[in-house]
PDB file of N, CA and C in Angstrom:
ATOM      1  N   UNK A   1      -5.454  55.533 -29.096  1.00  0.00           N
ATOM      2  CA  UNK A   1      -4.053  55.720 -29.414  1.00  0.00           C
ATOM      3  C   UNK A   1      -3.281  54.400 -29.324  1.00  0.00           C
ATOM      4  N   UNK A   2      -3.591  53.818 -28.014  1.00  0.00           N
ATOM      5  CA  UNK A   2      -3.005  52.434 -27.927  1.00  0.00           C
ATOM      6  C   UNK A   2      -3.317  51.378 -29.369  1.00  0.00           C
ATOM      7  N   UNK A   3      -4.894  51.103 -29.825  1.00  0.00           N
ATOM      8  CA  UNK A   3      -5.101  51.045 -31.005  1.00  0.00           C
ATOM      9  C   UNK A   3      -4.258  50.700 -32.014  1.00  0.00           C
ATOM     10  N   UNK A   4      -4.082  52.495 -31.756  1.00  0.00           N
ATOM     11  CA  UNK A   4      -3.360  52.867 -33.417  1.00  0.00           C
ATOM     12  C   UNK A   4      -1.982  52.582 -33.809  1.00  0.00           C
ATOM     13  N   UNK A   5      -1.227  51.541 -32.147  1.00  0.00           N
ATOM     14  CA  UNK A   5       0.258  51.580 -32.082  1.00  0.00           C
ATOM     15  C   UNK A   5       0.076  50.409 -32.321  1.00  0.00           C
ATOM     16  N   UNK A   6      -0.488  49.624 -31.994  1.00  0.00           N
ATOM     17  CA  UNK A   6      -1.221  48.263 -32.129  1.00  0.00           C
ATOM     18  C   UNK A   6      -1.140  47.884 -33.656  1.00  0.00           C
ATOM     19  N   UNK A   7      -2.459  48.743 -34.102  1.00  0.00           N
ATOM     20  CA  UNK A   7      -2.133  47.891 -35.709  1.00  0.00           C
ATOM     21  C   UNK A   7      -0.476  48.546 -36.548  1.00  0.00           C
ATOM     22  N   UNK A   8      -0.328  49.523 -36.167  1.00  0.00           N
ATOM     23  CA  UNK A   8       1.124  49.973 -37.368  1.00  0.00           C
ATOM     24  C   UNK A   8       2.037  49.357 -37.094  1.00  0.00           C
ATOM     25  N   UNK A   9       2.352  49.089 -35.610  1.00  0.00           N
ATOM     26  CA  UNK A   9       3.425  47.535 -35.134  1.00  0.00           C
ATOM     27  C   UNK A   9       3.048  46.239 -35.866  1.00  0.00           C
ATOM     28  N   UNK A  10       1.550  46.042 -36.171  1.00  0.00           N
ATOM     29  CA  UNK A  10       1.471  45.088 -36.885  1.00  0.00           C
ATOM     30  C   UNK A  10       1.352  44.916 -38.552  1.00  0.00           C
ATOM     31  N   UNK A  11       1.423  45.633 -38.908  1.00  0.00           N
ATOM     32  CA  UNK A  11       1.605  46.132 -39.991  1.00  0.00           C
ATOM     33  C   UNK A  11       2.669  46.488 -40.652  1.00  0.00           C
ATOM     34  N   UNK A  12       3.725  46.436 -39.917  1.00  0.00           N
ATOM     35  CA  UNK A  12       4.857  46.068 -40.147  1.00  0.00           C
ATOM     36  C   UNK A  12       5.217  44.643 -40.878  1.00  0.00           C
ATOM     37  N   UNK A  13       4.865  43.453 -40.283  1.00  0.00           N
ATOM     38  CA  UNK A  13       4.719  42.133 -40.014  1.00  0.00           C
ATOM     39  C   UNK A  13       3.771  41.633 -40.856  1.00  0.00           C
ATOM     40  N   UNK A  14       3.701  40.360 -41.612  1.00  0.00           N
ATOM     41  CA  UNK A  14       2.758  39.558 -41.710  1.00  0.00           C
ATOM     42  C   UNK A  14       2.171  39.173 -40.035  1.00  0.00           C
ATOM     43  N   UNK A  15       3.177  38.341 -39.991  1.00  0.00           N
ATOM     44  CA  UNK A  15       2.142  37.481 -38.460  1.00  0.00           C
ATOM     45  C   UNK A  15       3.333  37.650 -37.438  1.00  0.00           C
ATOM     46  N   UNK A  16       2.993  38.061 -36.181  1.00  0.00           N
ATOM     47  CA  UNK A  16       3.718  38.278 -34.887  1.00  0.00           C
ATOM     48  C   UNK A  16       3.570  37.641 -33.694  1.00  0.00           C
ATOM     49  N   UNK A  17       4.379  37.296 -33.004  1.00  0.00           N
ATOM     50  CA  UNK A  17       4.239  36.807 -31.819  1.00  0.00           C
ATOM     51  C   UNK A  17       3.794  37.721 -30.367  1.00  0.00           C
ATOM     52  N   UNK A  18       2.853  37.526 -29.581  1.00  0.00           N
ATOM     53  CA  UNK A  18       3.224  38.188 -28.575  1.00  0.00           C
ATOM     54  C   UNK A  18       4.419  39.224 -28.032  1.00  0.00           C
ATOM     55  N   UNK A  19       5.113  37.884 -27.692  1.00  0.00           N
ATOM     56  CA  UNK A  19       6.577  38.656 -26.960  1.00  0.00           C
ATOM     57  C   UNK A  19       7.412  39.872 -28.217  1.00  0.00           C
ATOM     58  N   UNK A  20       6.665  39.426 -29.462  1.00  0.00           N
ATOM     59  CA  UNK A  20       7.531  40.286 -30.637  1.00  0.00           C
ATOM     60  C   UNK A  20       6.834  41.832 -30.523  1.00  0.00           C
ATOM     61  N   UNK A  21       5.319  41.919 -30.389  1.00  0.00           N
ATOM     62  CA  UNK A  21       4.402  42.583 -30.453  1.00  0.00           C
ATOM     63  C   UNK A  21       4.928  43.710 -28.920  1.00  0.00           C
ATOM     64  N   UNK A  22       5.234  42.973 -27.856  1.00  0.00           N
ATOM     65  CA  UNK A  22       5.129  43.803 -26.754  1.00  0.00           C
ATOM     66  C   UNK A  22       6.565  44.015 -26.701  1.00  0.00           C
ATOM     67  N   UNK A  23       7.665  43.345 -27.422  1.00  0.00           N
ATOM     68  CA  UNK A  23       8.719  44.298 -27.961  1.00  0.00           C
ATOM     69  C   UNK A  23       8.870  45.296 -28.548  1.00  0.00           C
ATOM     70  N   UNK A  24       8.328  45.464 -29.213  1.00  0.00           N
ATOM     71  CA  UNK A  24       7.769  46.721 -30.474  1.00  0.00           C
ATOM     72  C   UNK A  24       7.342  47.718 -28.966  1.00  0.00           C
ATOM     73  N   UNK A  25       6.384  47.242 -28.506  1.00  0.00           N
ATOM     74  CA  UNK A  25       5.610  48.403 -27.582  1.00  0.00           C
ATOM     75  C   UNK A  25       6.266  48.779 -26.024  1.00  0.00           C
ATOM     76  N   UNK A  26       7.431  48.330 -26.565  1.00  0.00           N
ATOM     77  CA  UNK A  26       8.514  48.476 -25.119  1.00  0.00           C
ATOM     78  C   UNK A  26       7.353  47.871 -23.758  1.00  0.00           C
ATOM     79  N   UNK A  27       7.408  47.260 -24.262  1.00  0.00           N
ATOM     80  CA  UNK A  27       6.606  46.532 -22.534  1.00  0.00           C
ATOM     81  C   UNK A  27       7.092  45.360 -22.360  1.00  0.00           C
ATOM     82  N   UNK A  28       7.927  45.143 -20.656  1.00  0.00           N
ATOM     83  CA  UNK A  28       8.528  43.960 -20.389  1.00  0.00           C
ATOM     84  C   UNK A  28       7.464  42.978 -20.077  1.00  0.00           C
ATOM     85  N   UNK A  29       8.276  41.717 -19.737  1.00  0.00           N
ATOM     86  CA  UNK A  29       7.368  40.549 -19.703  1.00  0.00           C
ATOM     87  C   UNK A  29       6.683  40.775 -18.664  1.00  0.00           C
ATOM     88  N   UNK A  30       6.520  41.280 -17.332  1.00  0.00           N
ATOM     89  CA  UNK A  30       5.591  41.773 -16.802  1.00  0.00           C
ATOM     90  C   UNK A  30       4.347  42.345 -16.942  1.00  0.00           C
ATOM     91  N   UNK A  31       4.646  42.659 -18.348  1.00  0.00           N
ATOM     92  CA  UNK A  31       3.304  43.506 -18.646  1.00  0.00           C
ATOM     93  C   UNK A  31       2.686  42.623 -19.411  1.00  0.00           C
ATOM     94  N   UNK A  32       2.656  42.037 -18.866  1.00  0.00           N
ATOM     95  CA  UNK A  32       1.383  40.794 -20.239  1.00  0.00           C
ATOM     96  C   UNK A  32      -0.018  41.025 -19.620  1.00  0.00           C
ATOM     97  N   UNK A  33      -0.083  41.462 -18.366  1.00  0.00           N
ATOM     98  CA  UNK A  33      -1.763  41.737 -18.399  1.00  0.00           C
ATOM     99  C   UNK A  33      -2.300  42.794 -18.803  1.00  0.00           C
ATOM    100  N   UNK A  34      -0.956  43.984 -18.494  1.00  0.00           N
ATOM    101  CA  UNK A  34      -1.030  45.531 -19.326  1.00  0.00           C
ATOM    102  C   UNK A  34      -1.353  45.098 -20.541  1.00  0.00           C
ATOM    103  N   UNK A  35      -0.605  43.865 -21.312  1.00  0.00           N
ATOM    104  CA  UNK A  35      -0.370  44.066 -23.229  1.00  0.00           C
ATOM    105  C   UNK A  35      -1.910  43.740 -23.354  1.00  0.00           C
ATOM    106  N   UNK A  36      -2.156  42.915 -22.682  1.00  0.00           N
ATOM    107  CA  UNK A  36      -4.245  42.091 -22.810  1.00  0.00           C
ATOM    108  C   UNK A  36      -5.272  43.623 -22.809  1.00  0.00           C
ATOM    109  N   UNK A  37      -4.543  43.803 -21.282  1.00  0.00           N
ATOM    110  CA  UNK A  37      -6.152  44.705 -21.411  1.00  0.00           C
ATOM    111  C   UNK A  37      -6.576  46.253 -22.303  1.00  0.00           C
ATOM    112  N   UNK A  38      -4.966  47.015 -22.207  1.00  0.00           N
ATOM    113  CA  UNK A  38      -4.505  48.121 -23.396  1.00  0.00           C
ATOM    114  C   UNK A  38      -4.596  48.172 -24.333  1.00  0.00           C
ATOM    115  N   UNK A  39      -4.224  46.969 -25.010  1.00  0.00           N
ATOM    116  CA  UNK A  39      -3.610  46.509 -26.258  1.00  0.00           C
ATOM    117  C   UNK A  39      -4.824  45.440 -27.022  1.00  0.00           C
ATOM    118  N   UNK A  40      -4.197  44.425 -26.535  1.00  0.00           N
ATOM    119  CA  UNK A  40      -5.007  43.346 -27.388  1.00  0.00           C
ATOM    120  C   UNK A  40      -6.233  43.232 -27.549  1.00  0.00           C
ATOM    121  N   UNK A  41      -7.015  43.254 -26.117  1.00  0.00           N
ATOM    122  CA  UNK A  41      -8.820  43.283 -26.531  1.00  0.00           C
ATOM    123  C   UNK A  41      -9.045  44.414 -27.022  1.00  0.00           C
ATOM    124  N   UNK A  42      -8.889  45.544 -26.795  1.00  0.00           N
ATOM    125  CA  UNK A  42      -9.126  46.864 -27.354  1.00  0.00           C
ATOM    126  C   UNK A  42      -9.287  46.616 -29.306  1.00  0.00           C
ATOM    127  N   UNK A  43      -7.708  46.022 -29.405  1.00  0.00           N
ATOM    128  CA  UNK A  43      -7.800  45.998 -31.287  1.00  0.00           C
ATOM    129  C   UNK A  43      -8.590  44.795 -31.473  1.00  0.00           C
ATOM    130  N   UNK A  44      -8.681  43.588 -30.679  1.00  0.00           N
ATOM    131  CA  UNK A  44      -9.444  42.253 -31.505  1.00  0.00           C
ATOM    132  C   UNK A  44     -10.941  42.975 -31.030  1.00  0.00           C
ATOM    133  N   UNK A  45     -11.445  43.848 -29.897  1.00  0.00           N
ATOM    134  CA  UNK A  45     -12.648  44.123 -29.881  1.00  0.00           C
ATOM    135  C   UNK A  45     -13.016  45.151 -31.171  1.00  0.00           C
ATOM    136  N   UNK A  46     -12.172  45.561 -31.516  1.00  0.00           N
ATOM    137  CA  UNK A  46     -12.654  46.688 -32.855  1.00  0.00           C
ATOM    138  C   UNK A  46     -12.651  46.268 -34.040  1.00  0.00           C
ATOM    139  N   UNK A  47     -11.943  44.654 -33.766  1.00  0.00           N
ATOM    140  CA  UNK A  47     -12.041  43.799 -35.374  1.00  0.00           C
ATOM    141  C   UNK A  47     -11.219  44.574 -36.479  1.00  0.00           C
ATOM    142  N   UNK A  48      -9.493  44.772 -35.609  1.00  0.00           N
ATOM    143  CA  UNK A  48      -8.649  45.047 -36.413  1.00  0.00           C
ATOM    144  C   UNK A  48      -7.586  44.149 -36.074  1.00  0.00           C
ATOM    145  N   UNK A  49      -7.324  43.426 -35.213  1.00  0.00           N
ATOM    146  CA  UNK A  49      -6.630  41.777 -35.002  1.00  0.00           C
ATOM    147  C   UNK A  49      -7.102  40.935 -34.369  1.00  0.00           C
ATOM    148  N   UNK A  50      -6.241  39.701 -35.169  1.00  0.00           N
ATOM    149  CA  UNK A  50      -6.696  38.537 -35.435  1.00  0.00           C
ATOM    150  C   UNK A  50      -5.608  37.158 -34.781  1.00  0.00           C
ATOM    151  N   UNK A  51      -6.053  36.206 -33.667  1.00  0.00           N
ATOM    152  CA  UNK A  51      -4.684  35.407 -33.415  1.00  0.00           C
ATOM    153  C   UNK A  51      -5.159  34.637 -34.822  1.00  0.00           C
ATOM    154  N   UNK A  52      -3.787  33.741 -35.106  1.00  0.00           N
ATOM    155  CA  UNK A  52      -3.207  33.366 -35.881  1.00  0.00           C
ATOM    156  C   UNK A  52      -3.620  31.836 -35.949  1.00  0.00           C
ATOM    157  N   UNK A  53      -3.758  31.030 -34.392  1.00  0.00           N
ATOM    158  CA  UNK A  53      -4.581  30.157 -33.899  1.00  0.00           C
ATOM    159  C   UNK A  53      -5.466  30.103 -33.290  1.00  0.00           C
ATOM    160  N   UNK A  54      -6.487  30.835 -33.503  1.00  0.00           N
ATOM    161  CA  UNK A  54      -7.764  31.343 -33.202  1.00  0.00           C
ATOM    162  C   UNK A  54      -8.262  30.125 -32.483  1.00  0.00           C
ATOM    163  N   UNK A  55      -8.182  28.616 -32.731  1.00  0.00           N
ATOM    164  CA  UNK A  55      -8.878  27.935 -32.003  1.00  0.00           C
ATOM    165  C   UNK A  55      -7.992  27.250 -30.758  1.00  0.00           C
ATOM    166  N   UNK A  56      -6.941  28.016 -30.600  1.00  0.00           N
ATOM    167  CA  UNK A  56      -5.973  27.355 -29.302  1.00  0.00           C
ATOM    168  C   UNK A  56      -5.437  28.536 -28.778  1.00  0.00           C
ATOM    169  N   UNK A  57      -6.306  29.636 -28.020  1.00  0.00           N
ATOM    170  CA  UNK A  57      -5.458  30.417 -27.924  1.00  0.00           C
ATOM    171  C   UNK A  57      -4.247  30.733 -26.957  1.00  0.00           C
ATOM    172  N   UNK A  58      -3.976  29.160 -26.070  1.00  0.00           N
ATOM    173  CA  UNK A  58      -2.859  29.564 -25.256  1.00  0.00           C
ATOM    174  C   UNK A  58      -1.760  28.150 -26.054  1.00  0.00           C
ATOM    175  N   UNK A  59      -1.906  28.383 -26.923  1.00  0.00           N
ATOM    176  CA  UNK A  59      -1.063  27.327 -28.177  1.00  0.00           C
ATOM    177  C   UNK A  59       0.331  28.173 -28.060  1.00  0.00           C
ATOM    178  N   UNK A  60       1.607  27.786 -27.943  1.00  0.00           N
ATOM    179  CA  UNK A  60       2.924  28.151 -27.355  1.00  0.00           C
ATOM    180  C   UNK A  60       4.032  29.164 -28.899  1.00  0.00           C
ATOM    181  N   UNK A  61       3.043  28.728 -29.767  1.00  0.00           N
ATOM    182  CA  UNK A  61       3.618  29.419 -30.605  1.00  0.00           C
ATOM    183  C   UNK A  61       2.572  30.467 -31.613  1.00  0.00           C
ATOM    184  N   UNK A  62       1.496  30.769 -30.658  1.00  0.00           N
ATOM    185  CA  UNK A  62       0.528  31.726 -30.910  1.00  0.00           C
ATOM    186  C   UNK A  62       1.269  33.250 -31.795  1.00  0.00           C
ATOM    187  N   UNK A  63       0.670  33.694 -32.895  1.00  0.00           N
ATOM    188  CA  UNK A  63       0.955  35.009 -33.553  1.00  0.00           C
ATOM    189  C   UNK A  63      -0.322  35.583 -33.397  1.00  0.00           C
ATOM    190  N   UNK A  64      -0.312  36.613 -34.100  1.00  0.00           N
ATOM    191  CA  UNK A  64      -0.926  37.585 -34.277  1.00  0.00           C
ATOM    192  C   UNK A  64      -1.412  38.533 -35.582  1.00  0.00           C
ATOM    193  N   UNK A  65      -2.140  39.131 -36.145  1.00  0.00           N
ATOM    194  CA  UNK A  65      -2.136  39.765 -37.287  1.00  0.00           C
ATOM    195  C   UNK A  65      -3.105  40.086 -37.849  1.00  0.00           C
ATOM    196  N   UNK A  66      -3.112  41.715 -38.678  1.00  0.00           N
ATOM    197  CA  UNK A  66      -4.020  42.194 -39.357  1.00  0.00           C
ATOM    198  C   UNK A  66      -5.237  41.594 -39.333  1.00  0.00           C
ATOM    199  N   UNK A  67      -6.452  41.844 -39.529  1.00  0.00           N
ATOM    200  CA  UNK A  67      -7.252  41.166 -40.011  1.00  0.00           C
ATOM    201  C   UNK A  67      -7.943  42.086 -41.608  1.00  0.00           C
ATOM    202  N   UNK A  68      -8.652  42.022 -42.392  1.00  0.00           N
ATOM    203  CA  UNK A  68      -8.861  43.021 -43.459  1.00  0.00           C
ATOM    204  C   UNK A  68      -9.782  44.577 -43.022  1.00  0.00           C
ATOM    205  N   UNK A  69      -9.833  44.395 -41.791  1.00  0.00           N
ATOM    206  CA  UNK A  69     -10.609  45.565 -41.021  1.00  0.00           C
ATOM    207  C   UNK A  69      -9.654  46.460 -40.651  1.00  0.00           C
ATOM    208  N   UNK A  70      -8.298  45.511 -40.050  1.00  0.00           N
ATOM    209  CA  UNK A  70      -7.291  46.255 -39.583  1.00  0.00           C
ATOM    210  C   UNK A  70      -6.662  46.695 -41.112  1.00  0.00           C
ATOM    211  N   UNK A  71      -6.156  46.111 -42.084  1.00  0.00           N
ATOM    212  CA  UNK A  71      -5.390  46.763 -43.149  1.00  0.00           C
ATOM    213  C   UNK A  71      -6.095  47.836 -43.853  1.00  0.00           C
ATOM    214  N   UNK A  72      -7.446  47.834 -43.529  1.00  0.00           N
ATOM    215  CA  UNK A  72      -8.140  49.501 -44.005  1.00  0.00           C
ATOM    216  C   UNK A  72      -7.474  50.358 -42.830  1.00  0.00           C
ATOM    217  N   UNK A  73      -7.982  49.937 -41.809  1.00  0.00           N
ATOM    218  CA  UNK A  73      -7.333  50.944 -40.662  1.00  0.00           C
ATOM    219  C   UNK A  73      -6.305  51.723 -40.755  1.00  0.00           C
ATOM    220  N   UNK A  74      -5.145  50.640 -40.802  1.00  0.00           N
ATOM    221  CA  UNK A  74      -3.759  51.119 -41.482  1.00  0.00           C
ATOM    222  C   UNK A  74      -3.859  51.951 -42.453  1.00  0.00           C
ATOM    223  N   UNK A  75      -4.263  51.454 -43.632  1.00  0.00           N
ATOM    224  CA  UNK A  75      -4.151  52.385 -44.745  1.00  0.00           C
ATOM    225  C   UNK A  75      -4.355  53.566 -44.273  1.00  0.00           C
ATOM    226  N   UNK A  76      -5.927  53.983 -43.588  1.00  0.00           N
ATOM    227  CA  UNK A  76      -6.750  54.906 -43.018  1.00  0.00           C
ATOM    228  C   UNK A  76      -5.307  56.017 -42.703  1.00  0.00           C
ATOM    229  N   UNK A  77      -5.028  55.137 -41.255  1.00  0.00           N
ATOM    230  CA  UNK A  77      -4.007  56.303 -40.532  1.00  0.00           C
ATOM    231  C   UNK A  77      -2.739  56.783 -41.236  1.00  0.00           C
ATOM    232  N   UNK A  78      -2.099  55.705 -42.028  1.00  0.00           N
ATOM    233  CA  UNK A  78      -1.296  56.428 -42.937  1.00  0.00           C
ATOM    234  C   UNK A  78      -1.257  57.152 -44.051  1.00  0.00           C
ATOM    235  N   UNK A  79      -2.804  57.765 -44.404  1.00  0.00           N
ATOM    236  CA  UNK A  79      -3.085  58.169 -45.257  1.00  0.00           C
ATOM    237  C   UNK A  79      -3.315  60.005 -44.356  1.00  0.00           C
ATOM    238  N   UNK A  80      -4.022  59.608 -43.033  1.00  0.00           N
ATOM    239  CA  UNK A  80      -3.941  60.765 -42.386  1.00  0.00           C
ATOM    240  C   UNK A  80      -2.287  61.190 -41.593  1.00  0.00           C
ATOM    241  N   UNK A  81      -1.556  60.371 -41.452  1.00  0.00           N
ATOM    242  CA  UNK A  81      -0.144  60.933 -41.514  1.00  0.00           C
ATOM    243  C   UNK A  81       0.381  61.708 -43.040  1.00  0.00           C
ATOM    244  N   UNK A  82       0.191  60.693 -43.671  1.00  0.00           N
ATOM    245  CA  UNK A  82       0.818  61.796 -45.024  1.00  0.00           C
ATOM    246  C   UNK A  82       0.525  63.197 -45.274  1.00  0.00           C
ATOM    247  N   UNK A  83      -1.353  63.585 -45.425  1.00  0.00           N
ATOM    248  CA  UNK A  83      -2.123  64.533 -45.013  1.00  0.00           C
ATOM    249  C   UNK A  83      -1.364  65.642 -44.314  1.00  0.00           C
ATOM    250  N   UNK A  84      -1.357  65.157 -42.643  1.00  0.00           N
ATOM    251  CA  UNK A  84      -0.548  65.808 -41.992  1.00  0.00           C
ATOM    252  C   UNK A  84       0.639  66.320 -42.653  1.00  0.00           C
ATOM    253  N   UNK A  85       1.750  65.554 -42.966  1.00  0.00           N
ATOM    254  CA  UNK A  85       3.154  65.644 -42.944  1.00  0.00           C
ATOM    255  C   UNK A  85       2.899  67.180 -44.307  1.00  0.00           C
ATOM    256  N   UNK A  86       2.166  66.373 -45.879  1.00  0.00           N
ATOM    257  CA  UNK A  86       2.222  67.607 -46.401  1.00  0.00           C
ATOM    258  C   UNK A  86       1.915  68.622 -45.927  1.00  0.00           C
ATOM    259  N   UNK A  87       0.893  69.327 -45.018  1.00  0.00           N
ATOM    260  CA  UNK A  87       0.355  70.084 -44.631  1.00  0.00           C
ATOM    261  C   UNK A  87       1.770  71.193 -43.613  1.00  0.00           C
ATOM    262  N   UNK A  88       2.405  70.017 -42.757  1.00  0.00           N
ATOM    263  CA  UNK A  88       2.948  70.630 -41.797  1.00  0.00           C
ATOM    264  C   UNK A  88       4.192  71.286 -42.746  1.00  0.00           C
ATOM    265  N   UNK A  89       4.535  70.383 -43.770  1.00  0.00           N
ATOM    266  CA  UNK A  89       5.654  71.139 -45.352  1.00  0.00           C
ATOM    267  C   UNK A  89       5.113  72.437 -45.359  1.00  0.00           C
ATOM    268  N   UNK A  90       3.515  72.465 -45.968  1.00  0.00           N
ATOM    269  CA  UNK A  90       3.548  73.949 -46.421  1.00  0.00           C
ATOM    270  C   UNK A  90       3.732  75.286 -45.367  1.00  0.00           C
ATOM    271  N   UNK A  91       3.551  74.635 -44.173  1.00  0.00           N
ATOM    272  CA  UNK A  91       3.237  75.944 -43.248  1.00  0.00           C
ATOM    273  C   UNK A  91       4.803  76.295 -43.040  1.00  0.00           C
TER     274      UNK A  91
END
């Protein structure tokens, strides 16, 4: 679930920053080890994001974003929201 809040926050966005990312996910700056271990390895371990400076990753103006694994993903879940939504119309 965390995941799935993960890529549609990013998917919003071309490329995001951290602090933009854990805005979106209402988590204060405190939670930066929450945003790592919930959040971030979870989607870069499933090879649906991608940092932006992949070879510096504590570089001060580090983003974030899709990778083409994640924009199927996306598609994926908003294709099973729509699904849903008609479905919940007809009943």
């Amino acid at each position: 679930m965390r995941v799935q809040r993960m890529v549609k926050i990013l998917g919003k966005f071309d490329v995001v920053t951290r602090q933009g990312l854990m805005a979106e996910l209402g988590l204060k700056r405190e939670g930066i080890r929450n945003f790592r271990v919930k959040y971030w390895y979870p989607s870069r371990d499933a090879g649906y994001v991608m940092m932006v400076y992949a070879g510096a990753p504590t570089c001060p103006v580090q983003a974030y974003k899709l990778t083409e694994k994640g924009r199927e993903y996306l598609a994926e879940l908003q294709k099973q929201e729509t699904e849903q939504n008609a479905d919940s119309e007809k009943d």
